[in-house]
N, C-alpha and C. Protein backbone atom coordinates (compact mmCIF):
# COMPACT_ATOMS: atom_id res chain seq x y z
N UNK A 1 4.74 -29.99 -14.77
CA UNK A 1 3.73 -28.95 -14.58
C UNK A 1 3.54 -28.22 -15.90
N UNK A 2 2.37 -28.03 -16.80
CA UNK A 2 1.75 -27.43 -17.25
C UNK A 2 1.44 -26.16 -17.42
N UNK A 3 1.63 -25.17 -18.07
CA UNK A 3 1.34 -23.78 -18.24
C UNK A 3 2.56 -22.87 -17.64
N UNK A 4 1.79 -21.42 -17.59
CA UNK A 4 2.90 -20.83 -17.07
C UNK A 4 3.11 -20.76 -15.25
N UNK A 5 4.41 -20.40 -15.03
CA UNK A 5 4.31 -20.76 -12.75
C UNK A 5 4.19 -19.35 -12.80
N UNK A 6 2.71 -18.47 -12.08
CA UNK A 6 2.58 -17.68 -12.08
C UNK A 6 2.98 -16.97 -10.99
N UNK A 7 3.05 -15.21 -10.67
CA UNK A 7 3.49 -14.31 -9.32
C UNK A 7 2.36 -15.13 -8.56
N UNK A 8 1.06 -15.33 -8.76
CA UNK A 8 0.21 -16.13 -7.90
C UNK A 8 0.41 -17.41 -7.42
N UNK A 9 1.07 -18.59 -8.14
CA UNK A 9 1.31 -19.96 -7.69
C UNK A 9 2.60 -19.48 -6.77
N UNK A 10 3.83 -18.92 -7.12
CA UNK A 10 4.85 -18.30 -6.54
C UNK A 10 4.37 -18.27 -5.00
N UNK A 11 3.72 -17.15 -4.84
CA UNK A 11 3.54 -16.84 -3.47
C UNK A 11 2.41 -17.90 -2.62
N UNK A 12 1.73 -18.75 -3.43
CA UNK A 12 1.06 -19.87 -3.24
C UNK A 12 1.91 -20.92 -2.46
N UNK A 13 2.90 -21.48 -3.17
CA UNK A 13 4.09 -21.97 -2.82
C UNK A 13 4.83 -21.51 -2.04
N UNK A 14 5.25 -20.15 -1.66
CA UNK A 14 6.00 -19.59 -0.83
C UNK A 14 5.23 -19.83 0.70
N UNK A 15 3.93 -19.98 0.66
CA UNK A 15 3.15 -19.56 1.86
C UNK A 15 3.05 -21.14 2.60
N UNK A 16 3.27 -21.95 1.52
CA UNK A 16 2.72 -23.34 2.20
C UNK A 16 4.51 -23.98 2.58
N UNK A 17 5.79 -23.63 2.06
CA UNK A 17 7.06 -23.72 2.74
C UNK A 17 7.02 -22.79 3.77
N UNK A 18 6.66 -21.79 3.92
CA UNK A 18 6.64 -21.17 5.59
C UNK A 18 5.51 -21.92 6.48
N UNK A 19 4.57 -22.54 6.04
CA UNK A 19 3.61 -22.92 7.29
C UNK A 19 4.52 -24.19 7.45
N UNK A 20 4.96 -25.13 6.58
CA UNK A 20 5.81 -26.09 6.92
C UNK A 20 7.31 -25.85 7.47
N UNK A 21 7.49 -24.79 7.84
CA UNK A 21 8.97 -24.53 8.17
C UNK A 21 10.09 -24.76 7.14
N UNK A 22 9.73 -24.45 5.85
CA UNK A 22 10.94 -24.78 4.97
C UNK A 22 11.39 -23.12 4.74
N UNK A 23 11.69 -22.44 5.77
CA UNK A 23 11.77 -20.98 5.59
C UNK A 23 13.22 -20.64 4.29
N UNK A 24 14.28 -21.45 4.19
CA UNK A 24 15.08 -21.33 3.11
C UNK A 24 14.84 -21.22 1.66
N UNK A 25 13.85 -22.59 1.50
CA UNK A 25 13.30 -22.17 0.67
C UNK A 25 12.10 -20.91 0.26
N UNK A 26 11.31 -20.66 1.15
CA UNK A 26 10.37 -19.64 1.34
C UNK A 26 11.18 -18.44 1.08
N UNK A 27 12.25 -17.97 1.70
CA UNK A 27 13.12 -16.88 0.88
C UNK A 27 13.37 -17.17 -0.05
N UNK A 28 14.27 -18.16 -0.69
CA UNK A 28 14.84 -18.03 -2.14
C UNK A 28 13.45 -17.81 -3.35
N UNK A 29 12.50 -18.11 -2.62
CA UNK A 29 11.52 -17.93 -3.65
C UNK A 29 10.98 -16.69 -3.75
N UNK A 30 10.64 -15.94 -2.30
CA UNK A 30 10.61 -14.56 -2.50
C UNK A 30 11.65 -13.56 -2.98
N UNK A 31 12.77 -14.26 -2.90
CA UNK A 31 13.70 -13.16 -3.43
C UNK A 31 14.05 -13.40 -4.91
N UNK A 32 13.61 -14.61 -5.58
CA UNK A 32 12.93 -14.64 -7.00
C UNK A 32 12.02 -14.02 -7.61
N UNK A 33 10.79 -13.71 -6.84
CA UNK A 33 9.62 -12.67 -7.04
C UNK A 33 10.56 -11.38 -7.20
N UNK A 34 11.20 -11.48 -6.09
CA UNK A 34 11.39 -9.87 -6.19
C UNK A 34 12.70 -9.18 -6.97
N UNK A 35 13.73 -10.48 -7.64
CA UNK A 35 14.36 -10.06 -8.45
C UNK A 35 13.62 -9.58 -9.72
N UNK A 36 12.32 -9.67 -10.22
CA UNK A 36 11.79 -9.29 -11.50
C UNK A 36 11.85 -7.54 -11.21
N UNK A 37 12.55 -6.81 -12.27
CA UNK A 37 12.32 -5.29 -11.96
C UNK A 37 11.05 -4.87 -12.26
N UNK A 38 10.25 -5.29 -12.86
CA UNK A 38 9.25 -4.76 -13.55
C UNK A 38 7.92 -5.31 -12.08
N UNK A 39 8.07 -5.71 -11.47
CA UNK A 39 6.83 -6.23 -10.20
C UNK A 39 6.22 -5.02 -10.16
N UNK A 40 5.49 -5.22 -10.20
CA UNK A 40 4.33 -4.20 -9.64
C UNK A 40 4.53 -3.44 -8.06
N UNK A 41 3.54 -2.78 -7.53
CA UNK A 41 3.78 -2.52 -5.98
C UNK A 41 3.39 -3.51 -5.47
N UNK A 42 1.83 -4.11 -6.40
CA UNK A 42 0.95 -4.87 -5.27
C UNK A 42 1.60 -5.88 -5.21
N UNK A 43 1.98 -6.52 -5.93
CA UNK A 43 3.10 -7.92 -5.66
C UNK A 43 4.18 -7.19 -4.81
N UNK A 44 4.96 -6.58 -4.76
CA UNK A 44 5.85 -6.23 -3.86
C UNK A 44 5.08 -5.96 -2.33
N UNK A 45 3.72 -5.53 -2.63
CA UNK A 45 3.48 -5.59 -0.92
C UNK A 45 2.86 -6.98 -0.29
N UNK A 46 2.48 -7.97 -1.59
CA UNK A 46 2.07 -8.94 -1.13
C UNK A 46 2.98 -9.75 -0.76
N UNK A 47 4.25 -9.80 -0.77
CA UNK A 47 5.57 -10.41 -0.68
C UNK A 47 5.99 -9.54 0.92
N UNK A 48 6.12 -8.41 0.86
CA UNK A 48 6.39 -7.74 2.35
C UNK A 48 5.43 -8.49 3.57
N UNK A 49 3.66 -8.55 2.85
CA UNK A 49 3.10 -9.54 3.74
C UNK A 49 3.39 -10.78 3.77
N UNK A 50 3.80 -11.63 3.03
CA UNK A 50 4.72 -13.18 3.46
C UNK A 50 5.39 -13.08 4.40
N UNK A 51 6.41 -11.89 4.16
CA UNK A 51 7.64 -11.86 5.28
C UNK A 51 7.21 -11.53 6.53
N UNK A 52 6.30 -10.73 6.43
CA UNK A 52 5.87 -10.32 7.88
C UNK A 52 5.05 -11.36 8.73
N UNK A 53 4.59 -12.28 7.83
CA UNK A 53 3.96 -13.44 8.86
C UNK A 53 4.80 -14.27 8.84
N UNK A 54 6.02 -14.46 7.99
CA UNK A 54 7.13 -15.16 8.35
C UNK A 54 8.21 -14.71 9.97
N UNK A 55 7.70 -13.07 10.15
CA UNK A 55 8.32 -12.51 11.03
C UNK A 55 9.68 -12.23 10.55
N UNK A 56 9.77 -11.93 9.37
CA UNK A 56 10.98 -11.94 8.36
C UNK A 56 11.24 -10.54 8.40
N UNK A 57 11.32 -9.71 9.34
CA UNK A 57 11.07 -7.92 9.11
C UNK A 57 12.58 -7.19 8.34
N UNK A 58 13.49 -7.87 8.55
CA UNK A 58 14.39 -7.49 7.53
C UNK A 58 14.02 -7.33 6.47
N UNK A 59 14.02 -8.34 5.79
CA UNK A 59 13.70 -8.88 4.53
C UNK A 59 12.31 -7.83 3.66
N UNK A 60 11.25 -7.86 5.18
CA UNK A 60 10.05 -7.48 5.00
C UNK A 60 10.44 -5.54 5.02
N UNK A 61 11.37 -4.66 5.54
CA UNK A 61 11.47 -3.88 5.34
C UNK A 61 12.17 -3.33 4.27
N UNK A 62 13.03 -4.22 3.80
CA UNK A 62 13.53 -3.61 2.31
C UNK A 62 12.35 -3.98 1.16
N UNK A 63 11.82 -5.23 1.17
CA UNK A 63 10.54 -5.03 0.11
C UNK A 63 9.64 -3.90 0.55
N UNK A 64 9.10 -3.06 1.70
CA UNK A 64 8.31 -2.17 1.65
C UNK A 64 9.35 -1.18 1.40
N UNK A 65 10.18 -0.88 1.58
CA UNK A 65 11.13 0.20 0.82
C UNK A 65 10.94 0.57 -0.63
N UNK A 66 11.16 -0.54 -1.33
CA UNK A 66 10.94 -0.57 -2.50
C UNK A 66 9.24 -0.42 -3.43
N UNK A 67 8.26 -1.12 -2.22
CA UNK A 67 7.24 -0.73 -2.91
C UNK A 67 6.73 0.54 -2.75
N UNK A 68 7.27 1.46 -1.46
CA UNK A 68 7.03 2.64 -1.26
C UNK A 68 7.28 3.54 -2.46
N UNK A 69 8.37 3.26 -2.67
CA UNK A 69 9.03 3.86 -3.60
C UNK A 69 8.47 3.75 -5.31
N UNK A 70 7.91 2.46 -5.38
CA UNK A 70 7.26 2.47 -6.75
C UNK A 70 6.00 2.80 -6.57
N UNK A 71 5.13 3.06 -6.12
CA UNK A 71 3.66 3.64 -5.49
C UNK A 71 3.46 4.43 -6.39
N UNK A 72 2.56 4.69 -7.53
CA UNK A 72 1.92 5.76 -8.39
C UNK A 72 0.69 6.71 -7.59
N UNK A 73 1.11 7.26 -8.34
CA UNK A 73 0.14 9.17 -7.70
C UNK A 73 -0.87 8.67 -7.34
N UNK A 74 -1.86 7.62 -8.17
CA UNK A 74 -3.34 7.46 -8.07
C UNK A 74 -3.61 6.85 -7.17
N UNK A 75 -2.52 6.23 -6.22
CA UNK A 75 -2.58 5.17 -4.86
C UNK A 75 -3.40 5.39 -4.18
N UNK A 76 -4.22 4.48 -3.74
CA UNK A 76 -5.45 5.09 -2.44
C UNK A 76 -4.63 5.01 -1.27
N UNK A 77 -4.98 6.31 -0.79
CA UNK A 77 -4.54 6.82 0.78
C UNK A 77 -3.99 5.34 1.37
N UNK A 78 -5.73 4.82 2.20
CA UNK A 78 -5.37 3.43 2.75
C UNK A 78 -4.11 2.40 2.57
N UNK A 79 -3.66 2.45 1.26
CA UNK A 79 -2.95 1.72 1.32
C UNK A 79 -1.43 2.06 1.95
N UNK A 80 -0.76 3.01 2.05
CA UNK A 80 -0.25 3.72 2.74
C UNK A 80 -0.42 3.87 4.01
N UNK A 81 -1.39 3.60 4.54
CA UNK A 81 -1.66 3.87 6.18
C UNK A 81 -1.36 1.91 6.42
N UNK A 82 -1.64 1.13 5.70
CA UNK A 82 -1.33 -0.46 5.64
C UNK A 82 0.46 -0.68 5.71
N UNK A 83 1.22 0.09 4.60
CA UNK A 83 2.35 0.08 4.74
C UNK A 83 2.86 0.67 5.96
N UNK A 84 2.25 1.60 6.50
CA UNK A 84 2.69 2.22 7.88
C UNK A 84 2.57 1.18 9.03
N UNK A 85 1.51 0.39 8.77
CA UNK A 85 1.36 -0.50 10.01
C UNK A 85 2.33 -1.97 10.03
N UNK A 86 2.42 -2.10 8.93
CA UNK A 86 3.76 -3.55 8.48
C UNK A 86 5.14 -2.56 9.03
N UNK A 87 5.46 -1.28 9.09
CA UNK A 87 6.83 -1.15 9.30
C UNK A 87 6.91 -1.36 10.67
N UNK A 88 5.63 -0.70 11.42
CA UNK A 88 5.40 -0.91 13.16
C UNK A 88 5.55 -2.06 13.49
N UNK A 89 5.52 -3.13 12.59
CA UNK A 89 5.69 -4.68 13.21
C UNK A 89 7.30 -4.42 13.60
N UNK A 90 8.28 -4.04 12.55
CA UNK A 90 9.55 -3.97 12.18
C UNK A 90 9.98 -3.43 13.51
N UNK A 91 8.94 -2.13 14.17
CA UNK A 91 9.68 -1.21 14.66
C UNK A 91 10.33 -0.30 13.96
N UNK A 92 10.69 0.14 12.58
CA UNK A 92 11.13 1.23 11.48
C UNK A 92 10.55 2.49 11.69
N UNK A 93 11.08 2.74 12.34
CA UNK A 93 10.41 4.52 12.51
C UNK A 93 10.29 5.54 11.69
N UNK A 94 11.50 5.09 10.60
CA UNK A 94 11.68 6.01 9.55
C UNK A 94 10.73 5.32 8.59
N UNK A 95 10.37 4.34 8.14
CA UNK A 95 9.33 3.64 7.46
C UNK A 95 7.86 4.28 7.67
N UNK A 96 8.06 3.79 8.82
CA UNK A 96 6.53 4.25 9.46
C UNK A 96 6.09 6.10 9.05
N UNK A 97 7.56 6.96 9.69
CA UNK A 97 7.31 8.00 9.07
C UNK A 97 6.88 8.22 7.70
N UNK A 98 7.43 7.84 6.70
CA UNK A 98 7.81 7.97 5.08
C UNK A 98 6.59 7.74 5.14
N UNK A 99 5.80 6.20 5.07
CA UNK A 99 4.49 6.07 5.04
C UNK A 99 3.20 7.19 5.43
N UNK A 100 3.33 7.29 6.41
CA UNK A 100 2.55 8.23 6.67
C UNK A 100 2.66 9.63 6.17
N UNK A 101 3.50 10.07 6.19
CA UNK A 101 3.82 11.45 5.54
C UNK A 101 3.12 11.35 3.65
N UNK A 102 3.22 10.20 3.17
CA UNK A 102 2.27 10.14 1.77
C UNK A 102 1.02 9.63 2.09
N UNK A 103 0.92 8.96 3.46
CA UNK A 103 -0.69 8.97 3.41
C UNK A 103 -1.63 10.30 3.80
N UNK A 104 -0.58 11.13 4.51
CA UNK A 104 -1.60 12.33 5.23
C UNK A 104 -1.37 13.57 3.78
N UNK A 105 -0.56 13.06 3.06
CA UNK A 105 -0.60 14.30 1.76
C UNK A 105 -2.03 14.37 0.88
N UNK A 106 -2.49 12.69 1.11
CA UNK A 106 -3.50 12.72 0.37
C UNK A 106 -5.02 12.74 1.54
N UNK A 107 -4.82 12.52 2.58
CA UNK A 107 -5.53 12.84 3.92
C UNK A 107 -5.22 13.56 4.58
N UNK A 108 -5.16 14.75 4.50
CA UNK A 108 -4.69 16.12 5.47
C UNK A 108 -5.14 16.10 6.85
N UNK A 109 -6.70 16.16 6.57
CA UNK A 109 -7.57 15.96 8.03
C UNK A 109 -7.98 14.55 8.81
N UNK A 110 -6.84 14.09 8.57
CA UNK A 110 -6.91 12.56 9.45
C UNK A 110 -6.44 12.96 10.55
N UNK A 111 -7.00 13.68 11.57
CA UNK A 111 -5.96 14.18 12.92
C UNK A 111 -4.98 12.85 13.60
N UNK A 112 -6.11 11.75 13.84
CA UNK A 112 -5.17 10.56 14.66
C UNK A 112 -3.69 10.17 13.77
N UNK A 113 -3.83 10.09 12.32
CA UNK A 113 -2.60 9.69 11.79
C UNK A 113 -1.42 11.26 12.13
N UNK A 114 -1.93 12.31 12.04
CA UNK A 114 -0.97 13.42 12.51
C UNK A 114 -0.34 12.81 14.18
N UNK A 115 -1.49 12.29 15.02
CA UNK A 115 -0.78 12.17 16.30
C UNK A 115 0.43 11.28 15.95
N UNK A 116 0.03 10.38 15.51
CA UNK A 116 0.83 8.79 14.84
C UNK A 116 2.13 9.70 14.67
N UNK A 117 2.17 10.51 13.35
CA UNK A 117 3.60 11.00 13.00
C UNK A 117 3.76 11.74 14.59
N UNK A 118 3.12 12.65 14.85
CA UNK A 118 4.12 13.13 16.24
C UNK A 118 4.45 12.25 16.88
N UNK A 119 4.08 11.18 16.95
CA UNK A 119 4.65 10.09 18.08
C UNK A 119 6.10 9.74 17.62
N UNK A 120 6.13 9.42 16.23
CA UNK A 120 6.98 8.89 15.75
C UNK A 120 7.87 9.63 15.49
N UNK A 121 7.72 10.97 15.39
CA UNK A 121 8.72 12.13 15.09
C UNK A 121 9.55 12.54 16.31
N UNK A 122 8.94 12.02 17.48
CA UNK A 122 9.20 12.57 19.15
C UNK A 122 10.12 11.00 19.06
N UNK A 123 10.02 9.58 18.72
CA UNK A 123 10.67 8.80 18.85
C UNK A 123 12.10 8.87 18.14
N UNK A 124 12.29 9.58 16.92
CA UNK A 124 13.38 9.92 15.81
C UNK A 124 14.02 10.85 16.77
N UNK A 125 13.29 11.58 17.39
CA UNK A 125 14.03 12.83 18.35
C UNK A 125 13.96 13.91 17.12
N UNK A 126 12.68 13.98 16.56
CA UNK A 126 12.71 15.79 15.40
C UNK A 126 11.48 16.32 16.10
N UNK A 127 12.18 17.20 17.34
CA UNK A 127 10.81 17.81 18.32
C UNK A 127 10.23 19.21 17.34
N UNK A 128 11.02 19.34 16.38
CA UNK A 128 10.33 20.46 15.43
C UNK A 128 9.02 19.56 14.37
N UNK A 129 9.66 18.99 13.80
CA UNK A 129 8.85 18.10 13.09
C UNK A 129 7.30 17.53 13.77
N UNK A 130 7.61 17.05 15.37
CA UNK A 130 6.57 16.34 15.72
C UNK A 130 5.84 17.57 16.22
N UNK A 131 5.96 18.99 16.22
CA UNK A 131 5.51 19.78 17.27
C UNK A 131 4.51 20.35 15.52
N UNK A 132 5.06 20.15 14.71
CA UNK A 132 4.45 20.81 13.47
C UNK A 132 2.82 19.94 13.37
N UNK A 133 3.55 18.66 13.61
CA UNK A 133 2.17 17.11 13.57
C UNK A 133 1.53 18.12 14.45
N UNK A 134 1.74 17.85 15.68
CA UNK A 134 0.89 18.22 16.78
C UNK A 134 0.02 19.29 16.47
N UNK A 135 0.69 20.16 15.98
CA UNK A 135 -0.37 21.71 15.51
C UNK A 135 -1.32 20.93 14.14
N UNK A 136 -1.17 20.31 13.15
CA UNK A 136 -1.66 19.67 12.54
C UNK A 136 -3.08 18.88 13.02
N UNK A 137 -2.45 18.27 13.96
CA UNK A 137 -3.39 17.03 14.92
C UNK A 137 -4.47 18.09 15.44
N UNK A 138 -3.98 19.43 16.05
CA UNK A 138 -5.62 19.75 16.50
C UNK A 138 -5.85 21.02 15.96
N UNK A 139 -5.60 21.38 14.65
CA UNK A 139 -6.15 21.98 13.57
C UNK A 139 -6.84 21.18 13.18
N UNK A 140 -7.31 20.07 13.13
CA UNK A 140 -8.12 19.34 12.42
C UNK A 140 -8.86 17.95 13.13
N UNK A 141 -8.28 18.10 14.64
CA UNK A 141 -9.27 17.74 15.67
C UNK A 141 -9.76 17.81 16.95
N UNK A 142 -9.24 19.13 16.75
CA UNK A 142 -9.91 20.18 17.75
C UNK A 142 -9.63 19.72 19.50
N UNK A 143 -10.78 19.82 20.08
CA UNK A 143 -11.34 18.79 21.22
C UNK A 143 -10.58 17.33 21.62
N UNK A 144 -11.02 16.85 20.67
CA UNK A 144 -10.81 15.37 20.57
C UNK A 144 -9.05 15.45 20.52
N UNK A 145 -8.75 15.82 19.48
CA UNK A 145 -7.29 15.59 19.40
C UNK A 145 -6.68 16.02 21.01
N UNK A 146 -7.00 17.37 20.94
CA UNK A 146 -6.24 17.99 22.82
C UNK A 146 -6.51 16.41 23.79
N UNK A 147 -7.51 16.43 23.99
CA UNK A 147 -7.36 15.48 24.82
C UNK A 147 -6.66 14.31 24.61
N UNK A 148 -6.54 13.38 23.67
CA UNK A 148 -5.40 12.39 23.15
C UNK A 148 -3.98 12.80 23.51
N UNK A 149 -4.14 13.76 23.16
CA UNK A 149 -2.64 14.43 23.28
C UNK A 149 -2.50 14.64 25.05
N UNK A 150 -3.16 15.00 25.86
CA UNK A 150 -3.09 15.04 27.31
C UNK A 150 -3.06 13.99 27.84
N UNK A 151 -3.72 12.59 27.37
CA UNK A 151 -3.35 11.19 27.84
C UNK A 151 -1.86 10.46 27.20
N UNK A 152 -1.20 11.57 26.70
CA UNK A 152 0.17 11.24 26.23
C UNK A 152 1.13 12.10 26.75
N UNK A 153 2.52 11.50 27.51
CA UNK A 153 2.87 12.13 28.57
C UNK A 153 4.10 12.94 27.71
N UNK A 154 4.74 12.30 26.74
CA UNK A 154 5.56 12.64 25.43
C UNK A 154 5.12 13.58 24.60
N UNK A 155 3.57 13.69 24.02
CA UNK A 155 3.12 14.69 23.51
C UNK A 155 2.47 15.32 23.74
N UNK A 156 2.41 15.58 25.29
CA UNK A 156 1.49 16.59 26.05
C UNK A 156 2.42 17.50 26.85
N UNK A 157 3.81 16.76 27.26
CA UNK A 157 4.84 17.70 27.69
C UNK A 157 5.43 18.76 26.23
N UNK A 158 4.93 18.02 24.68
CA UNK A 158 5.03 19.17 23.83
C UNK A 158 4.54 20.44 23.56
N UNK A 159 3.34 20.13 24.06
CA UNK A 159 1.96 21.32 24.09
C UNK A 159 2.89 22.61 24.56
N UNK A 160 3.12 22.07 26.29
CA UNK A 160 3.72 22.91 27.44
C UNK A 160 4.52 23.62 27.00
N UNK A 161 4.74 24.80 27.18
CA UNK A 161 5.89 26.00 26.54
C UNK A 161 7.16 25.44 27.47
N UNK A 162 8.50 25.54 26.90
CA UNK A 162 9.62 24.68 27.43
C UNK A 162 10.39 26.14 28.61
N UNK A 163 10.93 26.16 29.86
CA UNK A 163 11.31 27.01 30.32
C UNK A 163 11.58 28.05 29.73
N UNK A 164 13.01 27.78 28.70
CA UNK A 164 13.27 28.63 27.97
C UNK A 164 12.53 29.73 27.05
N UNK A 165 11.39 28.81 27.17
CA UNK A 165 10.18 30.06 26.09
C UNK A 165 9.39 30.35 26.84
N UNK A 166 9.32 30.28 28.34
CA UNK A 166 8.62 30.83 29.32
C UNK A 166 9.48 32.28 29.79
N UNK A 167 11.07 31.39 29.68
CA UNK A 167 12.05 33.19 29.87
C UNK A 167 11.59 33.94 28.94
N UNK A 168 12.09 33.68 27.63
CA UNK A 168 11.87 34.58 26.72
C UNK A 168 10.85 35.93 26.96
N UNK A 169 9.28 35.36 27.24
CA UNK A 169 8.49 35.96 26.99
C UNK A 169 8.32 36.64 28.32
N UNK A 170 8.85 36.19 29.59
CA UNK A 170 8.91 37.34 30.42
C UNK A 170 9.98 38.42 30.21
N UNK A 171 10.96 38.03 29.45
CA UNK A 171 11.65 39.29 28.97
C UNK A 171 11.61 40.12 28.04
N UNK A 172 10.15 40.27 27.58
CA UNK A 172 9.46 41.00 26.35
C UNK A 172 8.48 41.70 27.33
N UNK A 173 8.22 40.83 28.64
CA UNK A 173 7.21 41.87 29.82
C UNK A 173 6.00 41.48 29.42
N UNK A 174 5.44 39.89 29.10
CA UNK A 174 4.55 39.13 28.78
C UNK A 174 4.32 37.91 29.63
């Protein structure tokens, strides 16, 4: 072979040993890509997508770890709300969080991705955290958001003031 074996032939090759079931090799080759320190993100997320159609979510959650982590300031939102949806394959809750929490820094008024983190914040069990989303979610979608949130039985029993803050405030004579 001729010239240089590029990150492009690499994952070229990687993709046609997973449709053939040579999945051993299909790792050792991605974990060649991804020994280079210097990879970029987008190669690191294009490698998280191999694994994930490999159904490789191990594998596929430590490469989005890492590309999370190398992500420069100028990142478009979207791509971040993409990494959020590869960890949901995983099931990574804490992924999914991390993700989203840098996609809504640069999208504040995305109310549905605020529900997203309360969901996911109510799944971690941080009912402070997800109750913060929630006020988030319909600061910025009003109507629409309340009702989403009422066809959710997890984040609509958040809305509800909890006994204890129903005592409280009758013992202030409220």
């Amino acid at each position: 072979m001729q010239g240089k074996f590029t990150t492009d032939k690499a994952m070229q090759l990687a993709e046609y040993y997973r449709q053939v079931g040579q999945i051993g090799r299909f790792n050792n080759l991605l974990q060649s890509i991804m020994s280079n320190k210097k990879l970029p993100p987008q190669i690191q997320f294009q490698v998280a997508l191999a694994y994930n159609r490999a159904k490789e979510y191990r594998q596929m959650d430590m490469v989005l770890n890492k590309c999370l982590a190398a992500m420069p300031n100028n990142t478009p939102p979207n791509v971040f709300l993409n990494i959020a949806r590869l960890y949901s394959q995983s099931k990574n809750g804490v992924g999914m969080q991390n993700a989203l929490k840098k996609y809504l820094a640069k999208q504040p008024r995305d109310w549905k991705a605020w529900l997203d983190l309360a969901s996911i914040e109510t799944q971690l069990k941080k009912p402070g955290a997800a109750r913060e989303a929630l006020g988030s979610a319909l600061r910025y979608g009003g109507p629409q958001a309340r009702e989403q949130i009422q066809k959710n039985p997890y984040l609509n029993k958040m809305l509800r003031p909890s006994p204890l803050q129903n005592k409280r405030l009758m013992g202030f004579g409220l």
